[in-house]
Protein backbone atom coordinates (compact mmCIF):
# COMPACT_ATOMS: atom_id res chain seq x y z
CA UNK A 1 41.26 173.06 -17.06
CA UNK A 2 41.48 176.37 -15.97
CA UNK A 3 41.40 179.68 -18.67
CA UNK A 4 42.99 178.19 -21.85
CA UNK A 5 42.34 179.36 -25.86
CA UNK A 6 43.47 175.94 -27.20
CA UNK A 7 43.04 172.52 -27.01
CA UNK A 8 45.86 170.29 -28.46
CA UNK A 9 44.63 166.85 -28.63
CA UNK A 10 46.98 163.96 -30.11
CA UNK A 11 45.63 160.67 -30.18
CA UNK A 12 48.95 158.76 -28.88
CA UNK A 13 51.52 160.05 -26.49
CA UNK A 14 53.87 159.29 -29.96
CA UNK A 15 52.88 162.56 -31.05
CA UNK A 16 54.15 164.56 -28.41
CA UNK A 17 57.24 165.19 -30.19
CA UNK A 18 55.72 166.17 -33.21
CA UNK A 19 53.48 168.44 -31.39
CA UNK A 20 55.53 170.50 -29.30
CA UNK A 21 56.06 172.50 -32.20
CA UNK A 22 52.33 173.65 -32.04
CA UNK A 23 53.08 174.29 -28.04
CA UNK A 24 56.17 176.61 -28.25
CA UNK A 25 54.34 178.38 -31.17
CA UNK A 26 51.72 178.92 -28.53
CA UNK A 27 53.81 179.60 -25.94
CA UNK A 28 56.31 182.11 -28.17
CA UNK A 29 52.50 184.30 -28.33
CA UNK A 30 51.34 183.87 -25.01
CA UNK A 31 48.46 181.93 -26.07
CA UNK A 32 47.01 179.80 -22.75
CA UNK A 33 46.64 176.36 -23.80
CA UNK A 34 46.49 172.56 -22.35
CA UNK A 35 47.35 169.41 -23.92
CA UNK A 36 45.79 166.36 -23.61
CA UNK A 37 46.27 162.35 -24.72
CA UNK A 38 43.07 161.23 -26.60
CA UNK A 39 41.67 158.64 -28.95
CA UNK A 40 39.17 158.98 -31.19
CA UNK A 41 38.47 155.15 -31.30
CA UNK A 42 39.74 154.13 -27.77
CA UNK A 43 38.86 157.09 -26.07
CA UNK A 44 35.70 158.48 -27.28
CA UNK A 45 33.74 159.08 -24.38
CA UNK A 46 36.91 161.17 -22.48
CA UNK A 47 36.92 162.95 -25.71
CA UNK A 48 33.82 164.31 -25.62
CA UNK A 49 34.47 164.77 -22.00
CA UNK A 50 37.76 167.32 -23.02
CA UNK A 51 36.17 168.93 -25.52
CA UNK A 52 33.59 170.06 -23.03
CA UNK A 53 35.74 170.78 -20.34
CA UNK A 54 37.75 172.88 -22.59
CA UNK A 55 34.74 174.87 -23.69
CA UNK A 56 33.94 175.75 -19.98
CA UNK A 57 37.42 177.06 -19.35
CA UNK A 58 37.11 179.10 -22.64
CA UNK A 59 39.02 177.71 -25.28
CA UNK A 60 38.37 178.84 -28.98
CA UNK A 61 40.06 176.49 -31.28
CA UNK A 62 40.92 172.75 -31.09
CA UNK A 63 44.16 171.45 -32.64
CA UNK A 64 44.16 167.59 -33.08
CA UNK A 65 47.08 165.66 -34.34
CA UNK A 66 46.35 161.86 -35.32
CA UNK A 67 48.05 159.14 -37.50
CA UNK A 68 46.79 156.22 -39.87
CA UNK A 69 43.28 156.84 -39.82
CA UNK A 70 43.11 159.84 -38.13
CA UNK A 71 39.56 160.73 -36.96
CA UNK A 72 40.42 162.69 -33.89
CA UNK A 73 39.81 166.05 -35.68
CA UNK A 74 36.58 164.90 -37.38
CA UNK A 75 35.43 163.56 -33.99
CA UNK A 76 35.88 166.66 -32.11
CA UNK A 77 34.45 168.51 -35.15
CA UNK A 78 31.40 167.01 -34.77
CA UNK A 79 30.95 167.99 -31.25
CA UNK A 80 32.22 171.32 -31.31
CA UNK A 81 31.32 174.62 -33.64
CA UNK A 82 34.99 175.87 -32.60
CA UNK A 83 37.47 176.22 -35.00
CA UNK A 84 39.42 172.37 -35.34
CA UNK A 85 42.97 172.40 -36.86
CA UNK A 86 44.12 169.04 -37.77
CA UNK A 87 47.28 167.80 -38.04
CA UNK A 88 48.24 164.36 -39.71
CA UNK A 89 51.08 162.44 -38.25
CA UNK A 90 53.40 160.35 -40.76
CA UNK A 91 52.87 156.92 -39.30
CA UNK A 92 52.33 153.47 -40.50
CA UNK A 93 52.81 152.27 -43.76
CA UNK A 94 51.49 155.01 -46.35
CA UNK A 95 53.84 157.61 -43.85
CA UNK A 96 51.11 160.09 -43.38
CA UNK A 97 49.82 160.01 -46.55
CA UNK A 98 46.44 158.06 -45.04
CA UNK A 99 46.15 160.71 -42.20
CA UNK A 100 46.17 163.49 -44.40
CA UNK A 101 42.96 161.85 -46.51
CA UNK A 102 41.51 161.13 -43.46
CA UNK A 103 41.84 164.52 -42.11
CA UNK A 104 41.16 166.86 -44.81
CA UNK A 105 38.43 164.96 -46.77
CA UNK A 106 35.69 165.90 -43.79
CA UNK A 107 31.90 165.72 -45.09
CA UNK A 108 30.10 168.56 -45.83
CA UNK A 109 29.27 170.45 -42.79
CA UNK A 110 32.53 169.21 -41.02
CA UNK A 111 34.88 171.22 -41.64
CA UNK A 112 38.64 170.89 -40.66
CA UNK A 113 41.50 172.88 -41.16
CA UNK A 114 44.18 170.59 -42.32
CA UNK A 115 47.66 171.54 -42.07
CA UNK A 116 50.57 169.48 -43.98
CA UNK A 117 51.59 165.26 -42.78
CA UNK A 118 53.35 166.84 -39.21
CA UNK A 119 53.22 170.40 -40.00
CA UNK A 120 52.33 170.76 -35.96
CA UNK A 121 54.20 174.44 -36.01
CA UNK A 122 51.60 175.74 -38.76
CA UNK A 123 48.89 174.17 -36.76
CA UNK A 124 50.18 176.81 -34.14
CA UNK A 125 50.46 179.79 -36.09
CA UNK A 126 46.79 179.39 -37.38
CA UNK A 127 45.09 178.98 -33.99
CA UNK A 128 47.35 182.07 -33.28
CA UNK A 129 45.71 183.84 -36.30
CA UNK A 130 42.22 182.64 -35.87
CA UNK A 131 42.52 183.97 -31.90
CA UNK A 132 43.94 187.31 -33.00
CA UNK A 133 40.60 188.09 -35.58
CA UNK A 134 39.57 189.62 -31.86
CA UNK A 135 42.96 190.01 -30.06
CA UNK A 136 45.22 192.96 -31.19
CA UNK A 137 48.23 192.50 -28.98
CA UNK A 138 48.01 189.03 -30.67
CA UNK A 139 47.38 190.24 -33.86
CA UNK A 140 50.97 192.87 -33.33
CA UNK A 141 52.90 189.75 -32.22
CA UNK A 142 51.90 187.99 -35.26
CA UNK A 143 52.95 190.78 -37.41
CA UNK A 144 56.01 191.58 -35.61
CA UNK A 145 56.59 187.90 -36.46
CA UNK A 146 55.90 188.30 -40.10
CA UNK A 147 58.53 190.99 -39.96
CA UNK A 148 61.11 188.94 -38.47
CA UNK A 149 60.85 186.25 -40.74
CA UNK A 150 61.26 188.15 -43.84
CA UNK A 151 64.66 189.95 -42.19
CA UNK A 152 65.92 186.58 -41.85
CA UNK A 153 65.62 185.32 -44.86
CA UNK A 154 66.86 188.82 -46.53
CA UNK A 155 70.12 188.27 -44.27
CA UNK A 156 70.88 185.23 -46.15
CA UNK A 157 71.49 187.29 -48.85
């Protein structure tokens, strides 16, 4: 991994659709980033190995998307004290609703952001805002972003 600021981890290559969201938000700010296949239950030990690697090449916040039971983002949480944005995927039979639980009801300690069931473009946006508490051309894009959003929806007018 060479020089990235997030970490996008999705436990199945399923999510990938989902997900891009979260990448062309990153992309759309110029935020360096790398996105890897990982499972919290099939995987563990090459998770731990990612998280570290991403670490050494300077990444600041961890996005994790996961479905059903969804302990990616708790996982990485507990090896990490960067920022970790989860993102539940609607799968299997409660559609997301079991990922969300999963993902937002950490322990105390744990704590994970938890954005809505595949609500990978806020997942995005936040990393973007947590990276631009010490980035100001960030933190201009973000507001010049802001801006643009509320023209549109004035134009509808």
């Amino acid at each position: 991994m060479d020089n990235i600021k997030v970490l996008i981890l999705m436990g199945s290559k399923n999510d990938m659709p989902i997900m891009k969201k979260a990448e062309a938000v990153l992309e759309g700010f110029d935020v360096p980033y790398k996105t890897l296949v990982r499972s919290a239950h099939r995987t563990p030990e090459a998770t731990v190995e990612a998280i570290k690697e991403a670490e050494a090449a300077g990444c600041q916040v961890f996005i994790c998307a996961a479905g059903m039971a969804a302990h990616l983002a708790g996982v990485v949480c507990s090896k990490t004290v960067k920022p970790v944005i989860g993102v539940p995927i609607a799968s299997g039979p409660l559609n997301g609703e079991d990922a969300l639980l999963s993902t937002v009801m950490m322990p105390p300690g744990m704590p994970v952001a938890t954005v809505g069931i595949n609500a990978a473009k806020n997942a995005g946006l936040l990393a973007a805002q947590m990276l631009a508490q010490t980035d100001e051309d960030l933190a201009h894009k973000l507001k010049f972003d802001r801006a643009q959003q509320a023209e549109a929806i004035l134009a509808d007018d």
